[in-house]
PDB file of N, CA and C in Angstrom:
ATOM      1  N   UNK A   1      32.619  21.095 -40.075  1.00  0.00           N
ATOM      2  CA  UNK A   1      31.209  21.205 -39.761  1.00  0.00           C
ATOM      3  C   UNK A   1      30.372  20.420 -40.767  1.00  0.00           C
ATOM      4  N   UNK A   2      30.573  20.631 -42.111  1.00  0.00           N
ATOM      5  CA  UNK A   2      29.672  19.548 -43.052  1.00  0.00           C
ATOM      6  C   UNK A   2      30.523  17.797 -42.953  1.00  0.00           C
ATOM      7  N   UNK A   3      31.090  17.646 -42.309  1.00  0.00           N
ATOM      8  CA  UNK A   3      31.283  16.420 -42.475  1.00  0.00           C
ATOM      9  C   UNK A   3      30.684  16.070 -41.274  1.00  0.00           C
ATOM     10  N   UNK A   4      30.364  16.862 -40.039  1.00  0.00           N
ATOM     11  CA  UNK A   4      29.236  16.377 -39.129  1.00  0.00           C
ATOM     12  C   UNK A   4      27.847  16.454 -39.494  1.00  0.00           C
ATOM     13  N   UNK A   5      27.518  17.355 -40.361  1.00  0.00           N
ATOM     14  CA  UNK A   5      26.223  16.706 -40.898  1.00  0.00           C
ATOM     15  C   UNK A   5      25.767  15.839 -41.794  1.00  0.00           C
ATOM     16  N   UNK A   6      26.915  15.263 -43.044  1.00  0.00           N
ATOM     17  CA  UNK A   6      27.050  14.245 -43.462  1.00  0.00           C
ATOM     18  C   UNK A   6      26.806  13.019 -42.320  1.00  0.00           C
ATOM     19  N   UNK A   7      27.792  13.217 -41.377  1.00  0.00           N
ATOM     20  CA  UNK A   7      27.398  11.900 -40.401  1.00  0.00           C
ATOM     21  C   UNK A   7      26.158  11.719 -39.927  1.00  0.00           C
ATOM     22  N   UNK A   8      25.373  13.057 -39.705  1.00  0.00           N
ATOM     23  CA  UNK A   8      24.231  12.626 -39.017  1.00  0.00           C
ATOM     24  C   UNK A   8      23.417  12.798 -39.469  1.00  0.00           C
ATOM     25  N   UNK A   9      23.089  13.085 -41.116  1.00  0.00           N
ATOM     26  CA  UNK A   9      22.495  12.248 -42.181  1.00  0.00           C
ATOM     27  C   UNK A   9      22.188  11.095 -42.468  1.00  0.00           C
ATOM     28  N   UNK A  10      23.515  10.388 -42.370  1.00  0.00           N
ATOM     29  CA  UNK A  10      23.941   8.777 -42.514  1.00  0.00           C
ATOM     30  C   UNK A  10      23.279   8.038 -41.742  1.00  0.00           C
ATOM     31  N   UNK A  11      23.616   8.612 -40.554  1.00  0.00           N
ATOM     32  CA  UNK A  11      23.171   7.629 -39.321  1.00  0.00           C
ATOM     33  C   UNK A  11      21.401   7.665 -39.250  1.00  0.00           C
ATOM     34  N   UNK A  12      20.912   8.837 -39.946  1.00  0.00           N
ATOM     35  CA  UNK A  12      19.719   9.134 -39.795  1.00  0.00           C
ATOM     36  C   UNK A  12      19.236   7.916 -41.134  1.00  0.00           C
ATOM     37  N   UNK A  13      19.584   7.777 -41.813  1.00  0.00           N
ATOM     38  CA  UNK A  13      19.183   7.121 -43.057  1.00  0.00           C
ATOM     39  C   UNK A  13      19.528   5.587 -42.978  1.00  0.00           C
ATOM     40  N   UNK A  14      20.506   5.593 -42.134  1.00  0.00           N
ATOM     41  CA  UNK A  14      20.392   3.787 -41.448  1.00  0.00           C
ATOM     42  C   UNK A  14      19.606   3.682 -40.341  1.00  0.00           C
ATOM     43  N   UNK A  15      18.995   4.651 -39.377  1.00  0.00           N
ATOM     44  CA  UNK A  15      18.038   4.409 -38.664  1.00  0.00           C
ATOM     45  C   UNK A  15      16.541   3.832 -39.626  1.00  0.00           C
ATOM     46  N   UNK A  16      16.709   4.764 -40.668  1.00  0.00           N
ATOM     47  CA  UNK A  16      15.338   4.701 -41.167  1.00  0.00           C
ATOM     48  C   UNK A  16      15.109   3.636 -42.022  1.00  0.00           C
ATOM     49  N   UNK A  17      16.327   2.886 -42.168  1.00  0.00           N
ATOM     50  CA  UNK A  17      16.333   1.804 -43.225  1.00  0.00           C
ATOM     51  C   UNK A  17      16.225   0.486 -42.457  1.00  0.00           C
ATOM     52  N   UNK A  18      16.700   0.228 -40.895  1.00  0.00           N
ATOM     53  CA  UNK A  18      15.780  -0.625 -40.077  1.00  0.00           C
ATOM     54  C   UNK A  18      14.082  -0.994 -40.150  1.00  0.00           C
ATOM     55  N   UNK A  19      14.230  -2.157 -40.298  1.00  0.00           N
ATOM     56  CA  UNK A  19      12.436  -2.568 -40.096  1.00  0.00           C
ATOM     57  C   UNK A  19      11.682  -2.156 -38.951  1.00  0.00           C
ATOM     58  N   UNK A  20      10.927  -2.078 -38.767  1.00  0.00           N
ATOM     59  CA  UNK A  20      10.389  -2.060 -37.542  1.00  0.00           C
ATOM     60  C   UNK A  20      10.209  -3.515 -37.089  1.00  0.00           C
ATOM     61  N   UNK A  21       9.847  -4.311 -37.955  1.00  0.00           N
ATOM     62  CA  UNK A  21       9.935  -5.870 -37.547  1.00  0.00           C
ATOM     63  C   UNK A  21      11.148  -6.497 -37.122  1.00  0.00           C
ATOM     64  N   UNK A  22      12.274  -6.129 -37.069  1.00  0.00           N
ATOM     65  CA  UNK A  22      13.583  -5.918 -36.685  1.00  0.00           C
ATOM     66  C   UNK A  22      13.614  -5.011 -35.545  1.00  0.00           C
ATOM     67  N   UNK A  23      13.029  -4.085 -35.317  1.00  0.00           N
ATOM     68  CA  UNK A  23      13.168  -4.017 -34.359  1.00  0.00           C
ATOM     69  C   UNK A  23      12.357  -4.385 -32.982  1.00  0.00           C
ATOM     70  N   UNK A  24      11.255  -4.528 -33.387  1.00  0.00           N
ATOM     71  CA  UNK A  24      10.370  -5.528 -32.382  1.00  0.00           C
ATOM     72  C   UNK A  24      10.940  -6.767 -32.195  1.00  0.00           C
ATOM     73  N   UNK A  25      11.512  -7.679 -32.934  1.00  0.00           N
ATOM     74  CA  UNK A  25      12.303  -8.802 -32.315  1.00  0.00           C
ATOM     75  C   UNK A  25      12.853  -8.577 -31.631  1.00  0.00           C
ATOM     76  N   UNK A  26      14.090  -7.036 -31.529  1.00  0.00           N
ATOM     77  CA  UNK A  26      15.346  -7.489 -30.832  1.00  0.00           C
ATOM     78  C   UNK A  26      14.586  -6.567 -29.728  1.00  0.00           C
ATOM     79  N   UNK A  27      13.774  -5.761 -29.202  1.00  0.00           N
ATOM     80  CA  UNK A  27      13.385  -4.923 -27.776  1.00  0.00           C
ATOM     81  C   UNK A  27      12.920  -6.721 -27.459  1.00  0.00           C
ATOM     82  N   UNK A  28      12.803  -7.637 -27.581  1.00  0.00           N
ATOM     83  CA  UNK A  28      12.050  -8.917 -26.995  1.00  0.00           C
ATOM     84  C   UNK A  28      12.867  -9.693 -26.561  1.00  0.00           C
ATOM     85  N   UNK A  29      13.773  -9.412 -27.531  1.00  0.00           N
ATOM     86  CA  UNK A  29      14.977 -10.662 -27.307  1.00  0.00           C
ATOM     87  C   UNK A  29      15.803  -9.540 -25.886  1.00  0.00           C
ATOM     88  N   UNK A  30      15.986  -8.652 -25.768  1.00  0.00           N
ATOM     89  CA  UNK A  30      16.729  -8.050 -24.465  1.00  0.00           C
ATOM     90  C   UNK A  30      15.964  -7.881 -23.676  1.00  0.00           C
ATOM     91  N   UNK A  31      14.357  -7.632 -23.627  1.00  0.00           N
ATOM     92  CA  UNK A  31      13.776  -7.161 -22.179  1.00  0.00           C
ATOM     93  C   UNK A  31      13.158  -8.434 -21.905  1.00  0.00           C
ATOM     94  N   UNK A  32      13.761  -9.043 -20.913  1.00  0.00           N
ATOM     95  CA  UNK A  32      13.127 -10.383 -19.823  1.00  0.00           C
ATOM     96  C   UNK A  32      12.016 -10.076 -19.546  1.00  0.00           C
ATOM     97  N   UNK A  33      10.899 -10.457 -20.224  1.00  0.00           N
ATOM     98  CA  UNK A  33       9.556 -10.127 -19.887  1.00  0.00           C
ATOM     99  C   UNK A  33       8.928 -11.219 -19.183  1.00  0.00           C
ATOM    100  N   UNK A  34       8.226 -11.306 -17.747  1.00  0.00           N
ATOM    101  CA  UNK A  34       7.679 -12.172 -17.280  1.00  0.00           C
ATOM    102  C   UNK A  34       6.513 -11.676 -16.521  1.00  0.00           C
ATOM    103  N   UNK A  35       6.065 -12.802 -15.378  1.00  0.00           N
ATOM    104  CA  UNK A  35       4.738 -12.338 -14.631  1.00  0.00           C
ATOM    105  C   UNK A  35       4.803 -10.920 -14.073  1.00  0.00           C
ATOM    106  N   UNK A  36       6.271 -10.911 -13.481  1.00  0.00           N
ATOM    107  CA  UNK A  36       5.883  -9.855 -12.433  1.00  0.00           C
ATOM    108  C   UNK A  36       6.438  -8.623 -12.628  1.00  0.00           C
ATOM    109  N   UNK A  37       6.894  -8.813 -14.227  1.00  0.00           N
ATOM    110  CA  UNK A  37       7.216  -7.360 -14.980  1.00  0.00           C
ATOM    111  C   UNK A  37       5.867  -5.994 -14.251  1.00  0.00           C
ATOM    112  N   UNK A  38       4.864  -6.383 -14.853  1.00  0.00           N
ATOM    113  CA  UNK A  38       4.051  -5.075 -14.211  1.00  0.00           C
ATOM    114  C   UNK A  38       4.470  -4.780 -13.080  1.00  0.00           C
ATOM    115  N   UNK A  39       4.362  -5.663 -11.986  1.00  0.00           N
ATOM    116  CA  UNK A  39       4.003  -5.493 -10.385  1.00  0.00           C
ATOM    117  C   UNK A  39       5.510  -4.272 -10.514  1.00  0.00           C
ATOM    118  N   UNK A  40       6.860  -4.475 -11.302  1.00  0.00           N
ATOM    119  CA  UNK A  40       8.355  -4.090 -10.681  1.00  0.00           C
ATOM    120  C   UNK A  40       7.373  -2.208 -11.664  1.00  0.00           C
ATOM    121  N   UNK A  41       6.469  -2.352 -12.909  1.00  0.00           N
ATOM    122  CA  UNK A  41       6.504  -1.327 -13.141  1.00  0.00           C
ATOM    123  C   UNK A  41       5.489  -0.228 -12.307  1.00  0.00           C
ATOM    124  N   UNK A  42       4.873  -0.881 -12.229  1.00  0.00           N
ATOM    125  CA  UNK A  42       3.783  -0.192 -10.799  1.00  0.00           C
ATOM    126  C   UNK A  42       4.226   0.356  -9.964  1.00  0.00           C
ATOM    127  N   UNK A  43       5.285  -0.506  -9.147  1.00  0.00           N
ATOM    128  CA  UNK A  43       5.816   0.177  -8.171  1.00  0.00           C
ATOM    129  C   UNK A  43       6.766   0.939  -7.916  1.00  0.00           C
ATOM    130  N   UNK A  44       7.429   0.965  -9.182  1.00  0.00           N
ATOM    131  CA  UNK A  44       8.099   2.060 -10.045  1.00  0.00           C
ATOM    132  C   UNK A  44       7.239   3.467  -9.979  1.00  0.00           C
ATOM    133  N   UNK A  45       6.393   3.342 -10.798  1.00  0.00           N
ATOM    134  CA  UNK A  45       5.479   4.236 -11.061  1.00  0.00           C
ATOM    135  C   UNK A  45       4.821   5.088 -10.004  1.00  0.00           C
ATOM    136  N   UNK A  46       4.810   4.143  -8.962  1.00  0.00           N
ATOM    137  CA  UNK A  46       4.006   4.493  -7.413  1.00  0.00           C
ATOM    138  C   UNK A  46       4.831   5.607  -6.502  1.00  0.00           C
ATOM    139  N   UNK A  47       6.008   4.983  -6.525  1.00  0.00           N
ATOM    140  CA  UNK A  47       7.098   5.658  -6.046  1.00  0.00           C
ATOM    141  C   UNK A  47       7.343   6.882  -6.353  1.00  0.00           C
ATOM    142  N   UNK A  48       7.414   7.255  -8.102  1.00  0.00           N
ATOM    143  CA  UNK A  48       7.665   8.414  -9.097  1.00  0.00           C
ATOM    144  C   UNK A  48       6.300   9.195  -8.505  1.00  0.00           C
ATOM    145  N   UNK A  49       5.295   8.579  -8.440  1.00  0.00           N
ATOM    146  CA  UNK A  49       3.957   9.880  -8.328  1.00  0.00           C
ATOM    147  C   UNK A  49       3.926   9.814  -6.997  1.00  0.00           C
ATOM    148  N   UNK A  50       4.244   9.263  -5.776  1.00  0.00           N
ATOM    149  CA  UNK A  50       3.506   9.219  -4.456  1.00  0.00           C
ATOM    150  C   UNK A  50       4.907  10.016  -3.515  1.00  0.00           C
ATOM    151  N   UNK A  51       6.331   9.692  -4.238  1.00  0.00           N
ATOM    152  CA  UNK A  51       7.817  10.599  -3.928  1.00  0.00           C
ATOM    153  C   UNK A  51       7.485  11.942  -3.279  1.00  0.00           C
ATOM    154  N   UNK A  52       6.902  12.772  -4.449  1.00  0.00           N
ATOM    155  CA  UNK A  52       6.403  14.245  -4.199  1.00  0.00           C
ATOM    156  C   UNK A  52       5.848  14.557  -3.293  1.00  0.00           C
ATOM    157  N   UNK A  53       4.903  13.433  -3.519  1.00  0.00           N
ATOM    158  CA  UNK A  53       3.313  14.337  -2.255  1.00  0.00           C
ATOM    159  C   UNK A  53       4.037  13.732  -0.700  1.00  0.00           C
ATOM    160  N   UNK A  54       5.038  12.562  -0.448  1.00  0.00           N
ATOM    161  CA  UNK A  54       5.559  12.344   0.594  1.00  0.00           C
ATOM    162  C   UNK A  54       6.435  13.733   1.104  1.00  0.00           C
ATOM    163  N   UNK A  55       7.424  13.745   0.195  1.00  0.00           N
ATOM    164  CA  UNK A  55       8.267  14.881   0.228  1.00  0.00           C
ATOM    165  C   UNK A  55       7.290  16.458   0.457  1.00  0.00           C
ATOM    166  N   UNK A  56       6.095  16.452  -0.033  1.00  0.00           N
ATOM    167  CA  UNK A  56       5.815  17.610   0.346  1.00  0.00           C
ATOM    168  C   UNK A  56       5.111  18.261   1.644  1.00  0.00           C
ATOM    169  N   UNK A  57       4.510  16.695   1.772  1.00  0.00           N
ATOM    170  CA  UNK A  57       4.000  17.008   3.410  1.00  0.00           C
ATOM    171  C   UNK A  57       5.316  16.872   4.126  1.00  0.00           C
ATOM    172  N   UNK A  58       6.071  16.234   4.300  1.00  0.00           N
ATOM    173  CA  UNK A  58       7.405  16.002   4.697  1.00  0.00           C
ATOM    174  C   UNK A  58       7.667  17.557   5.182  1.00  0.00           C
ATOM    175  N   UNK A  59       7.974  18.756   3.956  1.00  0.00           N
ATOM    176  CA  UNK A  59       8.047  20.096   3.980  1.00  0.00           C
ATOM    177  C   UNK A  59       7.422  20.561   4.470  1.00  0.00           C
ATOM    178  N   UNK A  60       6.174  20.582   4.277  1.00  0.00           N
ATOM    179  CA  UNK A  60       4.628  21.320   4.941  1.00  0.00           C
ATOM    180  C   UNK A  60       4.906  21.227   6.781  1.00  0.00           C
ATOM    181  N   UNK A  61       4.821  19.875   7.097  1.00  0.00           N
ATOM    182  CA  UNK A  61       5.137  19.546   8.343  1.00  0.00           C
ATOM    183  C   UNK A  61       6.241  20.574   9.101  1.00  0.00           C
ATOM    184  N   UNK A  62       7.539  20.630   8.615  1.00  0.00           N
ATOM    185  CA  UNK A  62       8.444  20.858   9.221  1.00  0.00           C
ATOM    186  C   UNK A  62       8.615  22.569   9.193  1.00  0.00           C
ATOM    187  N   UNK A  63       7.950  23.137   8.166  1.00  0.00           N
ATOM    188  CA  UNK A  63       7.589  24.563   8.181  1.00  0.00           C
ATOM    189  C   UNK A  63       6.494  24.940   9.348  1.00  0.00           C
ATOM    190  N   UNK A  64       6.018  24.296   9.272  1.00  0.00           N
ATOM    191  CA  UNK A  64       4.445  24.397  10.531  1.00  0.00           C
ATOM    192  C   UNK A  64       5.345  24.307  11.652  1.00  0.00           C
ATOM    193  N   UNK A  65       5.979  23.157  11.872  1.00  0.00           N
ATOM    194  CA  UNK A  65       6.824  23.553  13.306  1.00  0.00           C
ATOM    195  C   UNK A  65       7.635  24.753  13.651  1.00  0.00           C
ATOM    196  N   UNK A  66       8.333  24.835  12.477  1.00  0.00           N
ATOM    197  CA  UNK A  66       9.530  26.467  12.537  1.00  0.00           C
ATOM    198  C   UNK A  66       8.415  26.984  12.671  1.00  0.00           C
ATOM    199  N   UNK A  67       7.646  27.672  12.322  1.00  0.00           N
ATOM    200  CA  UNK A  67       6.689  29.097  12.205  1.00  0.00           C
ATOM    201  C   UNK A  67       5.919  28.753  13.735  1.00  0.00           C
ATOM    202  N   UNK A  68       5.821  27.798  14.295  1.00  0.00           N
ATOM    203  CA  UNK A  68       5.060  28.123  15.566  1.00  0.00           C
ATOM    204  C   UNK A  68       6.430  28.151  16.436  1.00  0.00           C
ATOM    205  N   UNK A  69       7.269  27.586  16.594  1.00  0.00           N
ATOM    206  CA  UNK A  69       8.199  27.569  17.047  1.00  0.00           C
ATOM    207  C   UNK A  69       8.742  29.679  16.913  1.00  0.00           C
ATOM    208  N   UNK A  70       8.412  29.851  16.280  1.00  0.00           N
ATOM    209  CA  UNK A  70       9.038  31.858  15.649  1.00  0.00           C
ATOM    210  C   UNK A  70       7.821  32.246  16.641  1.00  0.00           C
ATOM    211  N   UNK A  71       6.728  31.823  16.508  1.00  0.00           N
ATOM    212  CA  UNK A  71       5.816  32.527  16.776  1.00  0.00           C
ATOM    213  C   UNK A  71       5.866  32.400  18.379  1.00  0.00           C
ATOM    214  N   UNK A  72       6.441  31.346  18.842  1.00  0.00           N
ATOM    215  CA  UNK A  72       6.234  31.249  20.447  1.00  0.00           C
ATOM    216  C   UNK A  72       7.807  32.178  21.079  1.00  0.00           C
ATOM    217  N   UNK A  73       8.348  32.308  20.036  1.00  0.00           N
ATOM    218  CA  UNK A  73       9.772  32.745  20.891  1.00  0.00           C
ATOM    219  C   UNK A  73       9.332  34.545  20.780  1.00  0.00           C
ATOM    220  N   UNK A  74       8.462  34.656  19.524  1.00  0.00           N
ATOM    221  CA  UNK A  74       8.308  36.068  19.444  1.00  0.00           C
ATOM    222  C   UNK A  74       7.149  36.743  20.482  1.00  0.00           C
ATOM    223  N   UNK A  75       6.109  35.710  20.646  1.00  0.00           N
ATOM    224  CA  UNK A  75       5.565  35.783  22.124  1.00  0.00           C
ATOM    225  C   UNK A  75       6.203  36.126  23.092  1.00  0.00           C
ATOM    226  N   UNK A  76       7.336  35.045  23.466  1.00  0.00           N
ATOM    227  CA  UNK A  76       8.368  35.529  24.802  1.00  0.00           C
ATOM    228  C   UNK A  76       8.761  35.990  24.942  1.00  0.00           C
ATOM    229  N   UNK A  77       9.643  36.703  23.881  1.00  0.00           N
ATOM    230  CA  UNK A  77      10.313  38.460  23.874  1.00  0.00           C
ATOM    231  C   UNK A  77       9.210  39.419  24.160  1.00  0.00           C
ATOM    232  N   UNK A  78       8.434  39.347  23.471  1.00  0.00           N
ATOM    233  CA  UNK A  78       7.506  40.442  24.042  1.00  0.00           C
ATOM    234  C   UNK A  78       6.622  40.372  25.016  1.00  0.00           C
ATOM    235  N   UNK A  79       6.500  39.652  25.520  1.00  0.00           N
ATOM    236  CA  UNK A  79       6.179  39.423  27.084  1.00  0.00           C
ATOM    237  C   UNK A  79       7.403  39.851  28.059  1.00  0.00           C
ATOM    238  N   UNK A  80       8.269  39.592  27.739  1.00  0.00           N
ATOM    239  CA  UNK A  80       9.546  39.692  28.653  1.00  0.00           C
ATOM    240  C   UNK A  80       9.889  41.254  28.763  1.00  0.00           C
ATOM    241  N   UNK A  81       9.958  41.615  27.448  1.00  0.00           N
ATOM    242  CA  UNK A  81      10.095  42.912  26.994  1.00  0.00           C
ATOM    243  C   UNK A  81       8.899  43.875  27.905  1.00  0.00           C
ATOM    244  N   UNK A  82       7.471  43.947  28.598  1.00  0.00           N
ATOM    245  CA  UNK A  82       6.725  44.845  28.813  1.00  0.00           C
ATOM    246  C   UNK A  82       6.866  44.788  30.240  1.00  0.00           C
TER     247      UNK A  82
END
């Protein structure tokens, strides 16, 4: 057990001994940044917030049908029934 927190000491103390100017080069040098970077994050983004509210009318909808659908069969039994 202390030689796992030795390790993650270590590793914590070579994180912290990175530059930050070192590390802003290299997030630049791997992420292909161009024009239409926004447009891919937008619509990323669009998707993540607009998913839900699709999905929830999606739900809303299909509950509204079952429940009138209950409500018309429970009509017909009891019509049938008197």
């Amino acid at each position: 057990m202390k030689s796992k927190w030795v390790r993650v000491t270590l590793m914590m103390l070579g994180i912290a001994g990175i530059s930050t100017a070192q590390a802003a080069v290299d997030s630049y040098r791997y992420a292909h940044v161009t024009i239409s970077t926004p447009w891919y994050i937008f619509i990323f983004l669009l998707m993540g917030v607009f998913a839900p509210f699709i999905l929830m009318a999606v739900l809303a909808w299909r509950v509204a049908i079952k429940k009138a659908q209950n409500e018309a069969s429970e009509k017909s039994e009891t019509h049938t029934e008197n």
